[in-house]
Protein backbone atom coordinates (compact mmCIF):
# COMPACT_ATOMS: atom_id res chain seq x y z
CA UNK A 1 -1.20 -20.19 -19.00
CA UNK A 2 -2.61 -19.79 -15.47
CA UNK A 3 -0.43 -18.53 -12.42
CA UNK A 4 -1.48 -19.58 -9.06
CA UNK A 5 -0.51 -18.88 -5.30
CA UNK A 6 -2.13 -19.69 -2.26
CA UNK A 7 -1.81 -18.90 1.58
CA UNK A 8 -3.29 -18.85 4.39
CA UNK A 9 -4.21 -15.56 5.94
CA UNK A 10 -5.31 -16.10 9.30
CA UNK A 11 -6.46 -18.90 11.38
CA UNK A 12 -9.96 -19.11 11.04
CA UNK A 13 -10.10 -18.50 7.50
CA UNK A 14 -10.35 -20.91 4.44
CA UNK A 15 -7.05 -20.71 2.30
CA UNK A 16 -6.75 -17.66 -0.16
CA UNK A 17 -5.86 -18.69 -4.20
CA UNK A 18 -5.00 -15.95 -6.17
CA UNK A 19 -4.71 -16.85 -9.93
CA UNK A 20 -3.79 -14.88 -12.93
CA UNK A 21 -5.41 -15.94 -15.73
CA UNK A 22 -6.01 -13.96 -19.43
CA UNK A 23 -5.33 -10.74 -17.81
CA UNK A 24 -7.83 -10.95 -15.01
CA UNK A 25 -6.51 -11.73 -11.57
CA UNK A 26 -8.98 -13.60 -9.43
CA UNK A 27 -8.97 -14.27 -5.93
CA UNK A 28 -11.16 -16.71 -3.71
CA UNK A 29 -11.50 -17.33 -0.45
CA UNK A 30 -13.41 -19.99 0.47
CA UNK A 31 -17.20 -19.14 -1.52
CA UNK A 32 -16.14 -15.71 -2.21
CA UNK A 33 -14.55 -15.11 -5.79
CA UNK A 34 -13.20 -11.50 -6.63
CA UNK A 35 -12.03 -10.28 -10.20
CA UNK A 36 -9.70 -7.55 -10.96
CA UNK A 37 -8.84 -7.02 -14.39
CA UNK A 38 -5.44 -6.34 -15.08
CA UNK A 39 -6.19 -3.10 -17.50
CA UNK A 40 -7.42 -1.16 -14.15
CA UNK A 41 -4.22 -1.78 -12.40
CA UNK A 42 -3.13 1.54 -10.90
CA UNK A 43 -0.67 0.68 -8.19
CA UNK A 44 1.90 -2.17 -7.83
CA UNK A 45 3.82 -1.86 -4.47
CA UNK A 46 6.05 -4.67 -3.18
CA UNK A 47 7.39 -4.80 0.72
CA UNK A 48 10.21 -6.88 1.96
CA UNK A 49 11.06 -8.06 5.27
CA UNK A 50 13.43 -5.55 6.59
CA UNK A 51 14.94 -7.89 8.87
CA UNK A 52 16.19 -9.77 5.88
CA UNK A 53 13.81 -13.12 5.99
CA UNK A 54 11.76 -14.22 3.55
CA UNK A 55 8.51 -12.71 3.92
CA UNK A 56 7.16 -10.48 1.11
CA UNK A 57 3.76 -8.90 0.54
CA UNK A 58 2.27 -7.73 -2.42
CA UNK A 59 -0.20 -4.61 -2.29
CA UNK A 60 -1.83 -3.92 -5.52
CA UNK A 61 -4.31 -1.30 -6.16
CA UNK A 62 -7.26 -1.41 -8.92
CA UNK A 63 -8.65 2.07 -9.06
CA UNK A 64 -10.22 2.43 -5.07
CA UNK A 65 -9.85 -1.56 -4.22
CA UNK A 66 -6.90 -2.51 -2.76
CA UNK A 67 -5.39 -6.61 -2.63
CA UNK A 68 -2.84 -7.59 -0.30
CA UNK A 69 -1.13 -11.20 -1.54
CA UNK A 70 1.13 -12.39 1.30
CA UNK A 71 4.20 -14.87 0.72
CA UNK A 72 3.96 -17.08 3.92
CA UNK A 73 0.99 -19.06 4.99
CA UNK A 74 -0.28 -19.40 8.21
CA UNK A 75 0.07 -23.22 9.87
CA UNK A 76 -0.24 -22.38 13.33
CA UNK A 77 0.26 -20.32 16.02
CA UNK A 78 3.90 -18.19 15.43
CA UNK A 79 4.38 -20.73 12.71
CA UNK A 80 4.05 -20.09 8.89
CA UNK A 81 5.25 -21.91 5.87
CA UNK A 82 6.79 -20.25 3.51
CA UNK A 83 5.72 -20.18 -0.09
CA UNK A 84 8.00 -17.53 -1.67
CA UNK A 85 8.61 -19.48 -4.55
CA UNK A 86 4.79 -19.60 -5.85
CA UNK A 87 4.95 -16.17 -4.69
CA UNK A 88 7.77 -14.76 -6.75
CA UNK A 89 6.41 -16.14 -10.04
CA UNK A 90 3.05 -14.67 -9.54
CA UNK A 91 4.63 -11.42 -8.12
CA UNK A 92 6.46 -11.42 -11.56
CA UNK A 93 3.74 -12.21 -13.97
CA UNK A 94 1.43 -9.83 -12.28
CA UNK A 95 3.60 -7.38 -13.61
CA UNK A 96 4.65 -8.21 -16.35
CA UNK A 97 0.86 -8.32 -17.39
CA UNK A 98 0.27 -5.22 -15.16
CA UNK A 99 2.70 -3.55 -17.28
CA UNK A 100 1.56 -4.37 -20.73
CA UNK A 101 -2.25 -4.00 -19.89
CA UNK A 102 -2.05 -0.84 -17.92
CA UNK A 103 1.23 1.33 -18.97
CA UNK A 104 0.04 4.21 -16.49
CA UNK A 105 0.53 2.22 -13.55
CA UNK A 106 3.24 2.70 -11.01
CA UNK A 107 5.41 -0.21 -10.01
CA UNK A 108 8.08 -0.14 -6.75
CA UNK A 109 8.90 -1.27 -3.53
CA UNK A 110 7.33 -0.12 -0.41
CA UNK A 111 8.40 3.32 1.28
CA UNK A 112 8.10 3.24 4.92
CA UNK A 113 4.80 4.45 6.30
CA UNK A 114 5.91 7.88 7.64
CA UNK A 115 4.60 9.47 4.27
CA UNK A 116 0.86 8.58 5.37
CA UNK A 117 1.65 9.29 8.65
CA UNK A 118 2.36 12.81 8.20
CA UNK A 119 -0.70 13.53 5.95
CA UNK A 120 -2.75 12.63 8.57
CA UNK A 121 -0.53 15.56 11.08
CA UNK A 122 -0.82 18.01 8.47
CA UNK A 123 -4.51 17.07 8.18
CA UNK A 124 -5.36 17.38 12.21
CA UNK A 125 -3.23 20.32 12.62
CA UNK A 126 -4.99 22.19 9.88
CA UNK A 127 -8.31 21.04 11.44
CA UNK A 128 -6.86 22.17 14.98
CA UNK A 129 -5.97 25.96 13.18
CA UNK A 130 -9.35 26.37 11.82
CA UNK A 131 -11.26 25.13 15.19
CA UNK A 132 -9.02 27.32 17.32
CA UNK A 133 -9.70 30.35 15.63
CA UNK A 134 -13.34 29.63 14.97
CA UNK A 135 -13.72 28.82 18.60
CA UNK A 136 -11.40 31.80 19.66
CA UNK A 137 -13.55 34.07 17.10
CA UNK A 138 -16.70 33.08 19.36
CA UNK A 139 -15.06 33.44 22.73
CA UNK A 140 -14.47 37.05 21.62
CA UNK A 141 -11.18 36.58 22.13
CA UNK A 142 -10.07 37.14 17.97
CA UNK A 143 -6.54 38.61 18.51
CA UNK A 144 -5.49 35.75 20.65
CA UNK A 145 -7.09 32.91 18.22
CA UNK A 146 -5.78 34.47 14.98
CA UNK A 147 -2.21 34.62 16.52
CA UNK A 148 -2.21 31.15 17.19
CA UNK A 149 -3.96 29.80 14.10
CA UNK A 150 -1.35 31.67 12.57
CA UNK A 151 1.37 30.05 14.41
CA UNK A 152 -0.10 26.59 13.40
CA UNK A 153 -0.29 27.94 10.04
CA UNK A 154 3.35 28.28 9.77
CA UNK A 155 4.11 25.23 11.21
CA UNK A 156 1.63 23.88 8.43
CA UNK A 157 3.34 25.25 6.11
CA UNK A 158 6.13 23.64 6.80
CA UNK A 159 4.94 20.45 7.26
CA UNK A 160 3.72 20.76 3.36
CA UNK A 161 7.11 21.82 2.29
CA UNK A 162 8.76 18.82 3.71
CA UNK A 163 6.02 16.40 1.84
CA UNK A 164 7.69 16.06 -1.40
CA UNK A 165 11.05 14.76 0.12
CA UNK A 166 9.62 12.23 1.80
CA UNK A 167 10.61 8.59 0.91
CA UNK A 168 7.51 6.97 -1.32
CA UNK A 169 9.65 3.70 -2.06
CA UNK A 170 11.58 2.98 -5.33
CA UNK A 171 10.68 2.47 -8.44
CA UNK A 172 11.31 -0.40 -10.78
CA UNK A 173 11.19 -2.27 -14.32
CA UNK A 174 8.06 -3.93 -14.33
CA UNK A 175 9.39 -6.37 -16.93
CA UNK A 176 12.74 -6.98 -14.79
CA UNK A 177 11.87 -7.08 -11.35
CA UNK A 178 14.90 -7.11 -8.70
CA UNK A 179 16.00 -10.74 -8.15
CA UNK A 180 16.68 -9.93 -4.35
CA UNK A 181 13.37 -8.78 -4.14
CA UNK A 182 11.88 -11.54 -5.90
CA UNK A 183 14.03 -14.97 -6.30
């Protein structure tokens, strides 16, 4: 049995189908056909509006390529139509199928982006502790640069002791998705 959903992504671009179909989801847009079989699946995530409406979008990772499936389509400007209903019964087959084909993937809602956020502070500030002692270490000024690397270290530190607390989203039954989520 085939599942399909289609939307609209953007105004100057041909209407996106996705379709799940023997465990292989396909999308095309316009001339261009992508495949993802459902055995690679890796990631699952699904975001709600927080403002309550009825936009959802799907981001589901195979391995390093990413799909986004949105639930509204695009009509005109500040106007979409909403296909949440198509939507919802792909969002659940996908994994259901997700589920059975790959058990190692993760399935849940959508944490807030402050998690990827702060990698990317902990990432420049480690860059900024390295360059300001290597550039101190050159002035000749070594006691100055390795007291403030140091300083930055601890605050580093820190920063990677807060990571694991962070909110990554919740998980959820592939095979019994949340009806609020997904009427």
């Amino acid at each position: 049995m085939e599942v399909r959903h289609s939307a609209r992504l953007a105004p100057f671009q041909p209407e996106t189908v996705w379709t799940l179909d023997a465990g292989t989801l396909t999308e095309t847009r316009g001339k261009i056909v992508r495949q993802f079989p459902l055995s690679t699946l890796t990631r699952y995530s699904l975001a709600v509006d927080k403002t309550g409406g009825r936009r959802r979008s799907l981001l589901v990772t195979f391995g390093r390529r990413r799909l986004v499936i949105a639930s509204q389509s695009y009509v005109g400007p500040g106007r979409f139509e909403d296909r949440l209903t198509s939507f919802s019964t792909l969002a659940r087959a996908l994994a259901a199928v997700g589920a059975d084909l790959a058990p190692r993937a993760r399935f849940g809602t959508a944490g807030f982006q402050v998690r990827e956020a702060f990698v990317w502070v902990i990432g420049l500030l480690a860059f900024g502790a390295a360059a300001m002692l290597m550039f101190s270490l050159t002035a000749g000024m070594a006691a100055v640069g390795i007291e403030m690397a140091a300083r930055m270290g601890f605050v580093l530190i820190l920063l990677l002791a807060a990571l694991p607390w962070l909110n990554r989203g919740a998980a959820f039954d592939p095979h019994d998705p949340p009806t609020d989520l997904l009427p």
